[in-house]
C-alpha atoms as a PDB file:
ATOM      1  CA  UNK A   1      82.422  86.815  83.178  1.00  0.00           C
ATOM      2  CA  UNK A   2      81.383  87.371  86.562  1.00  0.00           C
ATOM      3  CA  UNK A   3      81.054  91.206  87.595  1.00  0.00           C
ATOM      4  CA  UNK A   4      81.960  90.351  91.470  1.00  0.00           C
ATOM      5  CA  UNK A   5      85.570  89.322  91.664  1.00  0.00           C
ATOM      6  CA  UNK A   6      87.214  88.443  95.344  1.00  0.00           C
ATOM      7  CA  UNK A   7      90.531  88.872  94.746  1.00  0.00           C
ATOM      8  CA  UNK A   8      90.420  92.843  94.753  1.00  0.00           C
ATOM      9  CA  UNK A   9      89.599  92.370  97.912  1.00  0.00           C
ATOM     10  CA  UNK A  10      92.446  90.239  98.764  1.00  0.00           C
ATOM     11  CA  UNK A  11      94.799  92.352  96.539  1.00  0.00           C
ATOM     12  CA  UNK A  12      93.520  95.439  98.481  1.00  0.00           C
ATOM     13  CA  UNK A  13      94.259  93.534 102.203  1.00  0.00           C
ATOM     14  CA  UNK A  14      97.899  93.587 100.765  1.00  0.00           C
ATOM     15  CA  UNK A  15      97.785  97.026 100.009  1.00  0.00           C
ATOM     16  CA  UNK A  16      96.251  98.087 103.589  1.00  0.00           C
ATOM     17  CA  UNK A  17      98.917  96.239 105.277  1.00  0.00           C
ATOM     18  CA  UNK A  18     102.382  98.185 103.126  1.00  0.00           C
ATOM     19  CA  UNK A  19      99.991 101.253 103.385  1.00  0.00           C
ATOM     20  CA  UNK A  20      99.972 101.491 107.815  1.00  0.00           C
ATOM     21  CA  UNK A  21     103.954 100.009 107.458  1.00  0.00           C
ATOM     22  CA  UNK A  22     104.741 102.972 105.361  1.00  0.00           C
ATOM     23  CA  UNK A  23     102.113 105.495 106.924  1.00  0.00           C
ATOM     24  CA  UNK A  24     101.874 105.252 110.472  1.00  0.00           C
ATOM     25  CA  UNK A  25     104.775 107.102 111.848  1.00  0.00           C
ATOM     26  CA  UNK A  26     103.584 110.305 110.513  1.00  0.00           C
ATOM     27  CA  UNK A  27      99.922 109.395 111.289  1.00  0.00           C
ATOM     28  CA  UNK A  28     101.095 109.078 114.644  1.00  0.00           C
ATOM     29  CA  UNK A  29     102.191 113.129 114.574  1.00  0.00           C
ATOM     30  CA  UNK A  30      99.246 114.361 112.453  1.00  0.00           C
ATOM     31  CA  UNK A  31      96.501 113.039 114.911  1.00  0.00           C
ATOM     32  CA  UNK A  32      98.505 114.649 117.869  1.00  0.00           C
ATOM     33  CA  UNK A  33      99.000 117.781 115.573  1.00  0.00           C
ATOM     34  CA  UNK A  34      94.844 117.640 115.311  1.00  0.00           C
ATOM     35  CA  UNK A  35      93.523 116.340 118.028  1.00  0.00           C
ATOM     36  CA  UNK A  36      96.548 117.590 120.991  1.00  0.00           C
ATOM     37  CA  UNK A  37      97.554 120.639 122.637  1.00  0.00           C
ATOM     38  CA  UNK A  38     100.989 122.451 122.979  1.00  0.00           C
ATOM     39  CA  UNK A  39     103.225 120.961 119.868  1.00  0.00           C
ATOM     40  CA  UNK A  40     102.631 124.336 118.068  1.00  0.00           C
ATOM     41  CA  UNK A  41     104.501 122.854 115.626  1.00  0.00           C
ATOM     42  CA  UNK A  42     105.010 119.814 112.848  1.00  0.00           C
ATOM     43  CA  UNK A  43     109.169 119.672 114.231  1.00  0.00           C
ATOM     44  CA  UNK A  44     108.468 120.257 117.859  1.00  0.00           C
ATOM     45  CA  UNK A  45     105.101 117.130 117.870  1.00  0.00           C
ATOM     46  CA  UNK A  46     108.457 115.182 116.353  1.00  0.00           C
ATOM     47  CA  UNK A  47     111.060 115.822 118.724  1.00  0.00           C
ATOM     48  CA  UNK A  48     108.417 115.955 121.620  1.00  0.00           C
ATOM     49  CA  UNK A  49     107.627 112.694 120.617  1.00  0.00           C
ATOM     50  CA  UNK A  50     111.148 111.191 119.734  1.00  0.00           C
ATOM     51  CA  UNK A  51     112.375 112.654 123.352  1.00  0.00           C
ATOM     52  CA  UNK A  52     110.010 111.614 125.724  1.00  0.00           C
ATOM     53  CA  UNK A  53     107.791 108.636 124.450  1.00  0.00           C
ATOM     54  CA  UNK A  54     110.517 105.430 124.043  1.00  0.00           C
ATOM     55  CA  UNK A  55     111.059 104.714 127.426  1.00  0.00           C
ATOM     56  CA  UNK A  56     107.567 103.514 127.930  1.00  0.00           C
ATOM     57  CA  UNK A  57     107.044 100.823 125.488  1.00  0.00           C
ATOM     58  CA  UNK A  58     110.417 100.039 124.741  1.00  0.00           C
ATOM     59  CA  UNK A  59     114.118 101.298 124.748  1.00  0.00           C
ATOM     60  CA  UNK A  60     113.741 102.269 120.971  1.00  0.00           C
ATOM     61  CA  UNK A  61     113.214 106.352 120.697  1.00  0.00           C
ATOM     62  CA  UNK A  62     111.295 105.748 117.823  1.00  0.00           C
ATOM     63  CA  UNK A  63     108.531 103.431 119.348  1.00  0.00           C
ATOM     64  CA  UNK A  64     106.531 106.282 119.825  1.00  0.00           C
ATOM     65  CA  UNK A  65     105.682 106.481 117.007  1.00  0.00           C
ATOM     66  CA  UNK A  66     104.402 102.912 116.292  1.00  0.00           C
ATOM     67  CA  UNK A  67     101.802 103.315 119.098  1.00  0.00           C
ATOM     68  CA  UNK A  68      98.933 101.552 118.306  1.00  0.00           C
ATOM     69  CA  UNK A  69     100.118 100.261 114.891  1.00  0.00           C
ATOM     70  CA  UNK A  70      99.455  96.603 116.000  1.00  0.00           C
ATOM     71  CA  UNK A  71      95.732  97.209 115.965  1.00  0.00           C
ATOM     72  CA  UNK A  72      95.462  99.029 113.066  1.00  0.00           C
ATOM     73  CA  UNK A  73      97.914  96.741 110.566  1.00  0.00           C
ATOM     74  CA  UNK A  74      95.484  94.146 110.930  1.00  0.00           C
ATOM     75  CA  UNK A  75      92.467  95.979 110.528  1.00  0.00           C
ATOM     76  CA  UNK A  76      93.531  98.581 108.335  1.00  0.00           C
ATOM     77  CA  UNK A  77      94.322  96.206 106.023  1.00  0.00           C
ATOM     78  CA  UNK A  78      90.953  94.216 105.828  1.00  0.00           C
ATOM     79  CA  UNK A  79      88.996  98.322 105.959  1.00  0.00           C
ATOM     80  CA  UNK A  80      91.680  98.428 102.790  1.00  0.00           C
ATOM     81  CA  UNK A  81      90.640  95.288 101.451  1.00  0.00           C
ATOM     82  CA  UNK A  82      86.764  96.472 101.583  1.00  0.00           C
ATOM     83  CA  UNK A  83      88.211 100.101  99.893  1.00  0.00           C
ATOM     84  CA  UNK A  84      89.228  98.513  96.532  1.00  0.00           C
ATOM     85  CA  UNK A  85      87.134  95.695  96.832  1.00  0.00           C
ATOM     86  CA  UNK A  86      83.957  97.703  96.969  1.00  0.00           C
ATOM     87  CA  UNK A  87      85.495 100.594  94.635  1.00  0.00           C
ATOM     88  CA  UNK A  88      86.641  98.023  92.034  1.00  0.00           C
ATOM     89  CA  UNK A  89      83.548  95.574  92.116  1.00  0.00           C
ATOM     90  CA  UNK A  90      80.867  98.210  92.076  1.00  0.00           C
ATOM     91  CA  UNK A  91      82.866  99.858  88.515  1.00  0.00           C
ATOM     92  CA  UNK A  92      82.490  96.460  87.448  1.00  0.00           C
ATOM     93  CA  UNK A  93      78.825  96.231  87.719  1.00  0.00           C
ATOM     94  CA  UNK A  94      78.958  99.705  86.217  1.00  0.00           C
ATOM     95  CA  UNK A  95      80.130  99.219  83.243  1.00  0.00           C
ATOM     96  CA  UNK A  96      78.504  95.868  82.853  1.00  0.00           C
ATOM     97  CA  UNK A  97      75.346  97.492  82.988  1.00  0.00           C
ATOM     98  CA  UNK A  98      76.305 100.695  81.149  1.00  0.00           C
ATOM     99  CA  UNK A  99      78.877  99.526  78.320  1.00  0.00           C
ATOM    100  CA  UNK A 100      77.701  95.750  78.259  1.00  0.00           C
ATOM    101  CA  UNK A 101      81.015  94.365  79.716  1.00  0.00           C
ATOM    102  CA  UNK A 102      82.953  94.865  83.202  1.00  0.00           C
ATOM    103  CA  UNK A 103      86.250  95.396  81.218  1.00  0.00           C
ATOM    104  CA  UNK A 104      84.952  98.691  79.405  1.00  0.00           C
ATOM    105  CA  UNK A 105      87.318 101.840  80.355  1.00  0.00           C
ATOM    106  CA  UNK A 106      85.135 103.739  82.963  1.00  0.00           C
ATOM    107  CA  UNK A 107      84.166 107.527  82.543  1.00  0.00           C
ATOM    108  CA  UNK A 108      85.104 109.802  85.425  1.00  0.00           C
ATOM    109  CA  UNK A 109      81.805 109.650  86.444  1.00  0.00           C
ATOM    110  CA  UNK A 110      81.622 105.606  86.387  1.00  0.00           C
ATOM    111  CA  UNK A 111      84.542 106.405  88.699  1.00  0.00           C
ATOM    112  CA  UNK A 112      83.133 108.860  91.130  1.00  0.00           C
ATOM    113  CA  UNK A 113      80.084 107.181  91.932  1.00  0.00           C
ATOM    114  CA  UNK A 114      82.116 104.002  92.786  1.00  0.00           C
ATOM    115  CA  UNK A 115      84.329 106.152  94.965  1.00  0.00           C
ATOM    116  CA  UNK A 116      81.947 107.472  96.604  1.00  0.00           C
ATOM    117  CA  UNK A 117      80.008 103.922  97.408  1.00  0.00           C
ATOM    118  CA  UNK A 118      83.321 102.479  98.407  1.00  0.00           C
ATOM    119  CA  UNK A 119      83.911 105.955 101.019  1.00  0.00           C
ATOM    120  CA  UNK A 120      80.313 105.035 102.672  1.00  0.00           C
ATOM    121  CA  UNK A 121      80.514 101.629 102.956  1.00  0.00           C
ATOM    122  CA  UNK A 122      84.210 101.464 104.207  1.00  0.00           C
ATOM    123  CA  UNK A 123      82.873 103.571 107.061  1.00  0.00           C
ATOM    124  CA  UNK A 124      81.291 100.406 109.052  1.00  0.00           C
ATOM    125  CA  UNK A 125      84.990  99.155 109.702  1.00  0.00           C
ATOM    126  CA  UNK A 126      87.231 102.046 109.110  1.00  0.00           C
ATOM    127  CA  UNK A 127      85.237 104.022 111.886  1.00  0.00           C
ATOM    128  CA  UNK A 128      85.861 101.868 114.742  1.00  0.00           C
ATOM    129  CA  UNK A 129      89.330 101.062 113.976  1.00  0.00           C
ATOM    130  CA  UNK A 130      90.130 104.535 113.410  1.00  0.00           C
ATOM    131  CA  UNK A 131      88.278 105.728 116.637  1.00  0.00           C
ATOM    132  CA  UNK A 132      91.051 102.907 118.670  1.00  0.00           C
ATOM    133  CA  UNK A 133      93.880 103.812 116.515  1.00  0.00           C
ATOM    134  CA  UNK A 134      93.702 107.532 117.781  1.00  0.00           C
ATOM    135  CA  UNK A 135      92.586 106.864 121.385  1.00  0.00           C
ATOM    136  CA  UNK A 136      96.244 104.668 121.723  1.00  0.00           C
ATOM    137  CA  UNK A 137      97.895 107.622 119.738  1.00  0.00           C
ATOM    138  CA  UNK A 138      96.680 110.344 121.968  1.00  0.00           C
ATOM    139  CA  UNK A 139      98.114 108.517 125.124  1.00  0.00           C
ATOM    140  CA  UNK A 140     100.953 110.477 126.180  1.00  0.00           C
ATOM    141  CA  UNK A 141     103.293 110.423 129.472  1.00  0.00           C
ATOM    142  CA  UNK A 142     103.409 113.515 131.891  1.00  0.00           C
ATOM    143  CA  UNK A 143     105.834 115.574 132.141  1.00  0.00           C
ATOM    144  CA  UNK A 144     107.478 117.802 134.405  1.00  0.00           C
ATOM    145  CA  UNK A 145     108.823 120.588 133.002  1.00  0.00           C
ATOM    146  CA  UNK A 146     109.755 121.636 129.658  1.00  0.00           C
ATOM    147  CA  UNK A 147     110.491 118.151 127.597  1.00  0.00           C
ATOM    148  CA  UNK A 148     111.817 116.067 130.393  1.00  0.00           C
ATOM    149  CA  UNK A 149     109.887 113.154 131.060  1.00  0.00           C
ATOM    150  CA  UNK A 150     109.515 111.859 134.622  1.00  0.00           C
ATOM    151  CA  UNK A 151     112.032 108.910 134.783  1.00  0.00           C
ATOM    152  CA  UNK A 152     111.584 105.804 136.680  1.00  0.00           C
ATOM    153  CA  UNK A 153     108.435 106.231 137.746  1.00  0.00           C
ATOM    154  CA  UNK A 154     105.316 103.790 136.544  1.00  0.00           C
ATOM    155  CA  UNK A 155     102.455 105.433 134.208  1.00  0.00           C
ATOM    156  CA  UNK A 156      98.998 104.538 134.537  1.00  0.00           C
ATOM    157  CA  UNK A 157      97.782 104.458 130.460  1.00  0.00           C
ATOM    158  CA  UNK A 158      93.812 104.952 130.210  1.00  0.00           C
ATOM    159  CA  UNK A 159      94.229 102.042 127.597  1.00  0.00           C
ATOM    160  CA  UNK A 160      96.546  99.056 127.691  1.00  0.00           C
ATOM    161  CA  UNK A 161      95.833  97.843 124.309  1.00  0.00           C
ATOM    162  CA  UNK A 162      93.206  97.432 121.563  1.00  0.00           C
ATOM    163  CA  UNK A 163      90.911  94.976 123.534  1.00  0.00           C
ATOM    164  CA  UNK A 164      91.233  96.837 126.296  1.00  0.00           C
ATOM    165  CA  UNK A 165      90.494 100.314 124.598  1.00  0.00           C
ATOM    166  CA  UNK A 166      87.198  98.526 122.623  1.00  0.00           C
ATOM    167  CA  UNK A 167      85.981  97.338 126.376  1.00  0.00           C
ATOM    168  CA  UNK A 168      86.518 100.277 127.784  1.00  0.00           C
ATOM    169  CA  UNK A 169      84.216 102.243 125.151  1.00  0.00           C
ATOM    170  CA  UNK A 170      81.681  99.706 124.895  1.00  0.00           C
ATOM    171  CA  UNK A 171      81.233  99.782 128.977  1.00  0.00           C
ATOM    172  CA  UNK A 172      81.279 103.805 129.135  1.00  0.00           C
ATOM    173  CA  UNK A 173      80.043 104.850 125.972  1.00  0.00           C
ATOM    174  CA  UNK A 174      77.747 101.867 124.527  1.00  0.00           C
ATOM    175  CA  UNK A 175      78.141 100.695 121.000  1.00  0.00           C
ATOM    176  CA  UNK A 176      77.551 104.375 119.790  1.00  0.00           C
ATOM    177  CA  UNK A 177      81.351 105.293 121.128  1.00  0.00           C
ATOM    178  CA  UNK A 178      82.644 103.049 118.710  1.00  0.00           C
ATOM    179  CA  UNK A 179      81.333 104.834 116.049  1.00  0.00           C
ATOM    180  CA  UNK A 180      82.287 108.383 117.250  1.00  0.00           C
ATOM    181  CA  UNK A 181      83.254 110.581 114.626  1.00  0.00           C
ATOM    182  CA  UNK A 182      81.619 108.725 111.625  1.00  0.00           C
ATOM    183  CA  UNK A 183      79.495 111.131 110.664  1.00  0.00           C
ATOM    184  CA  UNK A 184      82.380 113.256 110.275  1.00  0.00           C
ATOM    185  CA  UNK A 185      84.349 110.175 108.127  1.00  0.00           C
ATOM    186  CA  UNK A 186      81.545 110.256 105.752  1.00  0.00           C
ATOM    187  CA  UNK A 187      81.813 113.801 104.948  1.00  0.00           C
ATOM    188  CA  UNK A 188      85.965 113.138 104.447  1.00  0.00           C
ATOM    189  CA  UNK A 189      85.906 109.878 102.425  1.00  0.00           C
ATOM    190  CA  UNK A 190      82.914 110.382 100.320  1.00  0.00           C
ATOM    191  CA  UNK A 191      84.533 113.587  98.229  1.00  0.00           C
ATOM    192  CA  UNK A 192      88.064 111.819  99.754  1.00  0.00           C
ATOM    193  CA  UNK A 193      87.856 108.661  97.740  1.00  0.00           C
ATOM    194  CA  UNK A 194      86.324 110.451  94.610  1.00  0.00           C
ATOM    195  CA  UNK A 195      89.912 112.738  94.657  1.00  0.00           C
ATOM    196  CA  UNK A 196      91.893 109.082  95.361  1.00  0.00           C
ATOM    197  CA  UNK A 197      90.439 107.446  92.813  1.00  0.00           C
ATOM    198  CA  UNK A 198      90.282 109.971  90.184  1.00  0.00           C
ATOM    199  CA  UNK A 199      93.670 111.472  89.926  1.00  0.00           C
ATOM    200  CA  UNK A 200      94.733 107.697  90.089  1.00  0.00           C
ATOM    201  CA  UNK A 201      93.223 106.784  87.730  1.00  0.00           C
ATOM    202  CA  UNK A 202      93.701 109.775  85.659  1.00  0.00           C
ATOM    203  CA  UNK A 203      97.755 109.900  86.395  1.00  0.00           C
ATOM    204  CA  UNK A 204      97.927 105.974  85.642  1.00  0.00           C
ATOM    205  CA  UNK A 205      97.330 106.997  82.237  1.00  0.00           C
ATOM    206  CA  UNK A 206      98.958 109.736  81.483  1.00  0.00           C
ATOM    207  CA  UNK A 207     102.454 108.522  82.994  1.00  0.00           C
ATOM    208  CA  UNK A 208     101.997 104.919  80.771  1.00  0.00           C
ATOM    209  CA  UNK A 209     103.922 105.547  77.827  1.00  0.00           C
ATOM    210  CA  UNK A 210     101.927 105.224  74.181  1.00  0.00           C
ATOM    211  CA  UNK A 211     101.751 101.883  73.368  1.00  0.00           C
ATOM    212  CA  UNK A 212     101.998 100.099  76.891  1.00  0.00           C
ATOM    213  CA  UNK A 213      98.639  98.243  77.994  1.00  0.00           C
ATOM    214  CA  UNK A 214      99.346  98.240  81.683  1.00  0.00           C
ATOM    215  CA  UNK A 215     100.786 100.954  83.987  1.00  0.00           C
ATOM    216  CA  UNK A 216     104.398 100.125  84.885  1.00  0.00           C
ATOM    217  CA  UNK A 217     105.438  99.475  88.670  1.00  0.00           C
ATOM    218  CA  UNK A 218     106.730 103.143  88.483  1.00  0.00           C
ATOM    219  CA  UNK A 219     103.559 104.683  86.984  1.00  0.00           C
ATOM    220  CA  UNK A 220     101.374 102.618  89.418  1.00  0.00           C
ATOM    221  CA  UNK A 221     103.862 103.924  92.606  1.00  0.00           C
ATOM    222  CA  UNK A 222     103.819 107.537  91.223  1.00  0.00           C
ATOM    223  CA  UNK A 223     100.213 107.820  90.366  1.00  0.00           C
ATOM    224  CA  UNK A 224      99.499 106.479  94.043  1.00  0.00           C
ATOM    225  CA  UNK A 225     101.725 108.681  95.762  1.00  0.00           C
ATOM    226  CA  UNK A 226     100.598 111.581  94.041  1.00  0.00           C
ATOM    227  CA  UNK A 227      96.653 110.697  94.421  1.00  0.00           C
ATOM    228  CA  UNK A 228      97.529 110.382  98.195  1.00  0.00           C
ATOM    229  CA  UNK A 229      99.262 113.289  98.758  1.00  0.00           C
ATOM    230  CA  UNK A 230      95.914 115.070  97.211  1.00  0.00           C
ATOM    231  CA  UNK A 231      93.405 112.796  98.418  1.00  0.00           C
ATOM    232  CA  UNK A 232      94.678 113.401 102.242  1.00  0.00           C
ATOM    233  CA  UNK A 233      95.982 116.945 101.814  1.00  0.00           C
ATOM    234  CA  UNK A 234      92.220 118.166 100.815  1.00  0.00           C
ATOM    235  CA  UNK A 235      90.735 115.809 103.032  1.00  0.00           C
ATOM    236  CA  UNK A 236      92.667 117.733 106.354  1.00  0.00           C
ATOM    237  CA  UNK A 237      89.941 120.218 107.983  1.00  0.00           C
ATOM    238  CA  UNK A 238      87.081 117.475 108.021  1.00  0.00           C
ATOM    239  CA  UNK A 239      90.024 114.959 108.977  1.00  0.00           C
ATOM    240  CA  UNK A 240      90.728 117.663 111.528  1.00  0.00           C
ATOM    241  CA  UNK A 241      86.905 117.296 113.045  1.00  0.00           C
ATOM    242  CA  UNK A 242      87.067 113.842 112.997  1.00  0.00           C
ATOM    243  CA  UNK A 243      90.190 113.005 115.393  1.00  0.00           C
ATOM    244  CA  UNK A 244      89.101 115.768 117.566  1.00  0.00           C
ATOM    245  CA  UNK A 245      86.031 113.928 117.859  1.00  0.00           C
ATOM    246  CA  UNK A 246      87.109 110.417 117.691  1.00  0.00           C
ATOM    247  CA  UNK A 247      90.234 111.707 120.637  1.00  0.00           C
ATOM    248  CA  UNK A 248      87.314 112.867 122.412  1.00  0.00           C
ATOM    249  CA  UNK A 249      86.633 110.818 125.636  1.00  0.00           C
ATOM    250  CA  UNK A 250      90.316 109.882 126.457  1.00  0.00           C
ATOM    251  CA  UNK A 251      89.816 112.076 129.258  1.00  0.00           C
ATOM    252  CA  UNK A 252      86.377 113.979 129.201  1.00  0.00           C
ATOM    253  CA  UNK A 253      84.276 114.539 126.644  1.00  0.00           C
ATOM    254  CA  UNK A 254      83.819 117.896 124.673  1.00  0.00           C
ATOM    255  CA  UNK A 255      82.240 117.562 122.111  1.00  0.00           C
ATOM    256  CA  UNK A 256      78.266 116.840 121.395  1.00  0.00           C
ATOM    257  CA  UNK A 257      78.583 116.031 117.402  1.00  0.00           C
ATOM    258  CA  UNK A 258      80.258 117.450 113.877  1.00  0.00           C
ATOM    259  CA  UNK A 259      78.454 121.026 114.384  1.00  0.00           C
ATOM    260  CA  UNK A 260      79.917 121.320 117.653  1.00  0.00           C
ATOM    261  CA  UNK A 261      83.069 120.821 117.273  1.00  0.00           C
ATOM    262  CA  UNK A 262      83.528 122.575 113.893  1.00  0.00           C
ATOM    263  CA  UNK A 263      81.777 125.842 116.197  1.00  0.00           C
ATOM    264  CA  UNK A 264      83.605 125.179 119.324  1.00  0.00           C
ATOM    265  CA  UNK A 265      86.959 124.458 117.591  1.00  0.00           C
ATOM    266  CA  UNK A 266      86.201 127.390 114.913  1.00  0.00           C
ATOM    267  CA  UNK A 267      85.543 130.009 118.282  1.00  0.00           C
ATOM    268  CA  UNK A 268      88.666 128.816 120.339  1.00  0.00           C
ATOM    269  CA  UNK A 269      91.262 128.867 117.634  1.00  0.00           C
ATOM    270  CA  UNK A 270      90.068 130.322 114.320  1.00  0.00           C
ATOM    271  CA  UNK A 271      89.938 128.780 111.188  1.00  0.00           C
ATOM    272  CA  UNK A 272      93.661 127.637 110.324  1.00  0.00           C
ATOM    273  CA  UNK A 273      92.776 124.707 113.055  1.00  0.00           C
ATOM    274  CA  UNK A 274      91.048 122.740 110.714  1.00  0.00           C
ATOM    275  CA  UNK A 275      94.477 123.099 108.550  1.00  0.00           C
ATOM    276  CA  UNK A 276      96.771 121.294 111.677  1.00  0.00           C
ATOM    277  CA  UNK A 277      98.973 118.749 109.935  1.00  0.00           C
ATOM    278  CA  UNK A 278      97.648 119.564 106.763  1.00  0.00           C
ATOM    279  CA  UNK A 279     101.794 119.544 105.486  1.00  0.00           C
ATOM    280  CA  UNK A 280     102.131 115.908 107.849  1.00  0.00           C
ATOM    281  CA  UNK A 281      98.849 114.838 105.683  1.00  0.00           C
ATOM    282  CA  UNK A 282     100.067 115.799 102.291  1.00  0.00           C
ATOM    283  CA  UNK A 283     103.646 114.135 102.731  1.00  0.00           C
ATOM    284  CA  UNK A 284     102.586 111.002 104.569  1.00  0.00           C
ATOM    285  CA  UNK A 285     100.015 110.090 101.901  1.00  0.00           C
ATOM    286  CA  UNK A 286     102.416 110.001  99.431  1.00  0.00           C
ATOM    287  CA  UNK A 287     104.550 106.632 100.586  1.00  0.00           C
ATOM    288  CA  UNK A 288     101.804 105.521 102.149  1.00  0.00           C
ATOM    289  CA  UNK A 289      99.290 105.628  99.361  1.00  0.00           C
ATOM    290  CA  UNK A 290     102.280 104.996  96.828  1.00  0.00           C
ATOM    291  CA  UNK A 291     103.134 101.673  98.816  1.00  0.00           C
ATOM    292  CA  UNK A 292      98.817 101.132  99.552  1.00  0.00           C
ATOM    293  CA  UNK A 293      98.822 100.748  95.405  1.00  0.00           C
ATOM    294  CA  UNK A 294     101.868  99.289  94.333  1.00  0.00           C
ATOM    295  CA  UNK A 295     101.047  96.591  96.806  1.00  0.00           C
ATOM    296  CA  UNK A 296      97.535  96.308  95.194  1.00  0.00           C
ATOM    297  CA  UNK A 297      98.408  96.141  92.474  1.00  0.00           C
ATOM    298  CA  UNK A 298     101.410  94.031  92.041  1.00  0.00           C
ATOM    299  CA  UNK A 299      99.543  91.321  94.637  1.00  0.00           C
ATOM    300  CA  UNK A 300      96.205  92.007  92.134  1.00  0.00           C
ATOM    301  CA  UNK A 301      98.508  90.693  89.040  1.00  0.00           C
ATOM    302  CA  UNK A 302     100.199  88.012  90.861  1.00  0.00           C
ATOM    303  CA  UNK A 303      96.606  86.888  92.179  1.00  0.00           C
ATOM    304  CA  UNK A 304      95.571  86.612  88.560  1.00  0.00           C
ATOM    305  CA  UNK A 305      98.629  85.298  86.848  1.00  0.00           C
ATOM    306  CA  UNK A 306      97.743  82.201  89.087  1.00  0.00           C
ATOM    307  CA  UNK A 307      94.423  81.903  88.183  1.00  0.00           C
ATOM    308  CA  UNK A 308      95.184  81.780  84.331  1.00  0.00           C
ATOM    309  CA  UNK A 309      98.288  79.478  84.786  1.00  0.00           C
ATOM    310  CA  UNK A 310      96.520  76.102  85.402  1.00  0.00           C
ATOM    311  CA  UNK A 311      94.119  76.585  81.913  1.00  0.00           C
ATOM    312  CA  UNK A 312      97.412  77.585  79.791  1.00  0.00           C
END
């Protein structure tokens, strides 16, 4: 049996997909939490956004807080699909060459060291689609005074959609603004994915019930959610550096690299600012990553069952 196998990465495209359906609201408010000014809290970036953001995509008061979700549910989902396809394939070839077969239960160090493969390597996609994602989240309208938008009156966005964002960067910043803020991504998904993975992994089997060779749906959705909600709530203060850097350039840039805006952002507001929307991060990577591996998951078994079906 083959160590490489294509359908994790299919499986994990899936997953992506449920993952920014699920997720992206509250992403929305945690990068304006991070990387904005003046919402001083998780409520008020809410209602700030609810009240003054619907009228300019659509007459919804939520659409605010889809902005830029058409970019990233496409490509999201195949920086998912390379995730768990990388992650999965590389424990394969792990235990192949370890234990002699790719089926062999991994040890939690077979698991970090695919984690950790799977957090660099994702970083080729996930850091230009993350760097668009926030630049269309950090577009706001002005205001006047207090929370009452201007009505009526046309506003000029910096961006008017993903294409147009990507140009934009490549013609002012080369192809090194596209990858703003990676260096920072690499130092949150490396020890990120190890503490997604692992507790997974970990809470997979101990919710399965003695006897049962495969998590249930239930086990799968609350081992996910859980692993999330750790993953992303650890993950916040580097997260914290890296939509402050990737936000960066919207309207001036600030920032010269990592060092400089942990010092800058460390000297202007003390060190609970690398905590903003650590509470948003926590909660929202519970449905998200809950949906992210059900979806996996359940399309990973469904993949399979058809592959068997013809030889039976």
């Amino acid at each position: 049996m083959s160590s490489f196998q294509l359908d994790d990465f299919v499986a994990g495209w899936v997953g992506g997909a449920a993952g920014v359906i699920v997720g992206h609201p509250l992403d929305t408010v945690k990068t304006r939490l991070q990387a904005g000014q003046g919402y001083g809290s998780t409520l008020n970036c809410i209602l700030t956004i609810y009240r003054n953001e619907h009228d300019l995509l659509c007459e919804a008061r939520v659409a605010g807080f889809f902005k830029g979700m058409s970019f990233p549910l496409v490509s999201i989902a195949i920086y998912n699909s390379v995730v768990f396809g990388v992650f999965r394939n590389t424990l394969r070839v792990i235990s192949q060459h370890r234990y002699g077969s790719p089926k062999h239960s991994p040890a939690t160090s077979d698991l970090a060291v695919a984690s950790m493969v799977a957090g660099f390597v994702s970083v080729g996609i996930g850091g230009p689609v993350d760097l668009v994602k926030i630049r269309l989240q950090m577009q706001t309208p002005p205001t006047t005074t207090g929370n009452v938008p201007f009505i009526n009156k046309p506003v000029r966005l910096a961006y008017r959609g993903p294409v147009h964002c990507v140009s934009l960067i490549l013609r002012h910043e080369g192809i090194a603004g596209i990858y703003r803020g990676s260096g920072a991504m690499i130092l949150r998904d490396i020890p990120g994915y190890c503490l997604y993975f692992i507790p997974y992994a970990f809470l997979c089997k101990w919710i399965t019930p003695e006897g049962h060779s495969a998590p249930s749906a239930y086990s799968v959705w609350m081992a996910g959610g859980i692993a999330g909600a750790i993953s992303w709530g650890t993950a916040t203060p580097m997260d914290v550096v890296k939509s402050r850097l990737q936000a960066d350039g919207v309207c001036a840039n600030k920032y010269k690299g990592v060092l400089d805006c942990i010092h800058r952002s460390y000297k202007n507001e003390g060190l609970k600012v690398f905590f903003r929307g650590v509470t948003v991060n926590a909660i929202r990577g519970f449905p998200m990553s809950a949906a992210m591996f059900l979806s996996y998951e359940l399309s990973l078994k469904a993949l399979r069952r058809n592959q068997v079906e013809p030889h039976s």
